[in-house]
N, C-alpha and C. Protein backbone atom coordinates (compact mmCIF):
# COMPACT_ATOMS: atom_id res chain seq x y z
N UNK A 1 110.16 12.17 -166.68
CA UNK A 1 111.18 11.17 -166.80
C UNK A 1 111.68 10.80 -165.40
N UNK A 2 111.94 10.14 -165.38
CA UNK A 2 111.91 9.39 -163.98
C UNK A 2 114.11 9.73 -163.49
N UNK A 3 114.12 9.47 -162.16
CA UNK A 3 115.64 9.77 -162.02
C UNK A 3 115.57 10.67 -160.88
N UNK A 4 117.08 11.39 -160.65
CA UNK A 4 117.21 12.11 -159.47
C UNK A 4 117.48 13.30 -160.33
N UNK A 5 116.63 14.36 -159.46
CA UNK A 5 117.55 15.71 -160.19
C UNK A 5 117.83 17.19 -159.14
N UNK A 6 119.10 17.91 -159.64
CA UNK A 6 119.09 18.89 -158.73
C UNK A 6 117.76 19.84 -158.57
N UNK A 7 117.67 20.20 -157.37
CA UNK A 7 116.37 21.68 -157.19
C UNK A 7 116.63 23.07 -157.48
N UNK A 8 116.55 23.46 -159.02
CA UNK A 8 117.17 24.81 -159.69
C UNK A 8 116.10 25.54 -159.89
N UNK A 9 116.18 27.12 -159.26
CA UNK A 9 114.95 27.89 -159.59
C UNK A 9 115.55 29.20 -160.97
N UNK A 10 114.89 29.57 -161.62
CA UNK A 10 115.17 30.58 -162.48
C UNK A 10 114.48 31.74 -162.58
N UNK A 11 114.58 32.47 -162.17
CA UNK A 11 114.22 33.89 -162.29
C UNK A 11 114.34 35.17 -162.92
N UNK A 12 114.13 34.98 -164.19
CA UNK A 12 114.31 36.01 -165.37
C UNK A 12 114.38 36.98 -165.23
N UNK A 13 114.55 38.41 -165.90
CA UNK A 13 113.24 39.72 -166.05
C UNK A 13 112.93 39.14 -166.88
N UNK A 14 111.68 39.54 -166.52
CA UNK A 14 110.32 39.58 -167.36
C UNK A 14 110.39 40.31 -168.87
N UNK A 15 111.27 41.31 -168.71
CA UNK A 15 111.41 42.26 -170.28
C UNK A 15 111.85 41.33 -171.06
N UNK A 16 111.19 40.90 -172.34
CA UNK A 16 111.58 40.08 -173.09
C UNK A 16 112.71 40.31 -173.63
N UNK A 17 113.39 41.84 -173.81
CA UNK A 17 114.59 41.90 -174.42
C UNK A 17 116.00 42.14 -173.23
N UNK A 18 115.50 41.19 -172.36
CA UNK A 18 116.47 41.18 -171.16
C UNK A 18 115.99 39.95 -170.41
N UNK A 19 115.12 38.74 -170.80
CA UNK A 19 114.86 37.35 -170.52
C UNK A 19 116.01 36.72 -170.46
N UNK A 20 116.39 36.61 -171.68
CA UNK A 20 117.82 35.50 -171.99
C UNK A 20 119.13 36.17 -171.40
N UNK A 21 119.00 37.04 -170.70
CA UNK A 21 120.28 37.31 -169.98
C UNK A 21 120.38 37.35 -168.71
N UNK A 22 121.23 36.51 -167.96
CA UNK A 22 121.19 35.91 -167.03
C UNK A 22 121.99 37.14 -165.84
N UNK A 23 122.72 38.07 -166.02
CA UNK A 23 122.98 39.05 -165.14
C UNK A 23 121.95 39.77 -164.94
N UNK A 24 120.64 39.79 -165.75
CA UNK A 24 119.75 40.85 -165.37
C UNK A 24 118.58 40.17 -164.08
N UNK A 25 118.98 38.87 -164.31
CA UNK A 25 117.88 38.16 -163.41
C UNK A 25 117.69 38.16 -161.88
N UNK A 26 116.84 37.83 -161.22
CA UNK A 26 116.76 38.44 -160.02
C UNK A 26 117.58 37.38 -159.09
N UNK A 27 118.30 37.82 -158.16
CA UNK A 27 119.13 37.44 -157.60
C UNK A 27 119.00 37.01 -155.99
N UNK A 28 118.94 35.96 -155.12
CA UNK A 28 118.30 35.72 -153.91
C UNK A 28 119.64 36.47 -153.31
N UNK A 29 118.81 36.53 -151.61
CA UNK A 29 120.14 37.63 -151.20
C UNK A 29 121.07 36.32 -150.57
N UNK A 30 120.50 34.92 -150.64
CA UNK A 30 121.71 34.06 -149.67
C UNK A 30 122.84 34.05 -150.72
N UNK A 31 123.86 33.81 -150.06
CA UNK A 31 124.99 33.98 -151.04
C UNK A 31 124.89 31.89 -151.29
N UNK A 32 126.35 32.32 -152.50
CA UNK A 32 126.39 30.92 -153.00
C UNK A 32 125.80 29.83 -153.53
N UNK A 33 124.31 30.77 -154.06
CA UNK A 33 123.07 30.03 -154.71
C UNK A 33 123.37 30.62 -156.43
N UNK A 34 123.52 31.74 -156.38
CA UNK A 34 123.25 31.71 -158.41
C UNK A 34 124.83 31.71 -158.93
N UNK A 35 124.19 31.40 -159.42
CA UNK A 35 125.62 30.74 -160.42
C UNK A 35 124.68 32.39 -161.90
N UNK A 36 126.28 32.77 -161.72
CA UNK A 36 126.43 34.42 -163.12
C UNK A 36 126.26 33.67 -163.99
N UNK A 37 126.34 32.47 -164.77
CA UNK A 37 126.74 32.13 -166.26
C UNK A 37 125.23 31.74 -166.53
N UNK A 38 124.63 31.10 -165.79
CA UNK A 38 123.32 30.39 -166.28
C UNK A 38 121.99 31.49 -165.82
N UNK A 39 122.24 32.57 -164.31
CA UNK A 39 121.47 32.94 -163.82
C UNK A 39 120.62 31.73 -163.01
N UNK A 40 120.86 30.69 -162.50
CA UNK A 40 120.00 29.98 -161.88
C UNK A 40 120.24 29.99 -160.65
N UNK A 41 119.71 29.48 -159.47
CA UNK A 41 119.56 29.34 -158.35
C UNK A 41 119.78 28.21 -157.82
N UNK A 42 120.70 27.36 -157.57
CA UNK A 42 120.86 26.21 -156.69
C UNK A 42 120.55 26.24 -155.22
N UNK A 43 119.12 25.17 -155.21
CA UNK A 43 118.53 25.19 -153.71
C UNK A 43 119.03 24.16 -152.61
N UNK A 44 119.93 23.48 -153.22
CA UNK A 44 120.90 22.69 -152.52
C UNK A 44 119.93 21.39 -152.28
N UNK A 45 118.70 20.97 -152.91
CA UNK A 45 117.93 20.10 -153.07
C UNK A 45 117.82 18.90 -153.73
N UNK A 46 117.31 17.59 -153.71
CA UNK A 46 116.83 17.08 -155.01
C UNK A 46 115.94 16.25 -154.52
N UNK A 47 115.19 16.28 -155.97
CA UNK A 47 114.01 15.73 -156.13
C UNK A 47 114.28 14.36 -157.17
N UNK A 48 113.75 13.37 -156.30
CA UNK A 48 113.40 11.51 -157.02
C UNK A 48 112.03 11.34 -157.59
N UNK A 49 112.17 11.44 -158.97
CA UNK A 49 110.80 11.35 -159.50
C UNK A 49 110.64 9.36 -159.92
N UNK A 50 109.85 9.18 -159.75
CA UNK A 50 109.97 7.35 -160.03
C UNK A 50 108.98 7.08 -161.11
């Protein structure tokens, strides 16, 4: 789909019965990139798909 969007990485565990939880996920060491609630990674990026 075409548009601008932020550059979000996600990094699970792998243990399926610890996937969907976002405190278990792996964590980059720069600060001020994962956001606790979602577990994602904001790369401070974006990408224009046309």
């Amino acid at each position: 789909m075409s548009g601008t969007y932020r550059l979000l990485m996600h990094l699970p565990d792998p243990e399926p019965g610890l996937y969907g939880r976002p405190e278990y996920g792996i964590r980059l060491a720069n600060t001020g990139l994962w956001d606790p609630a979602t577990g994602l990674h904001d790369l401070g990026g974006m990408v224009t798909v046309r």
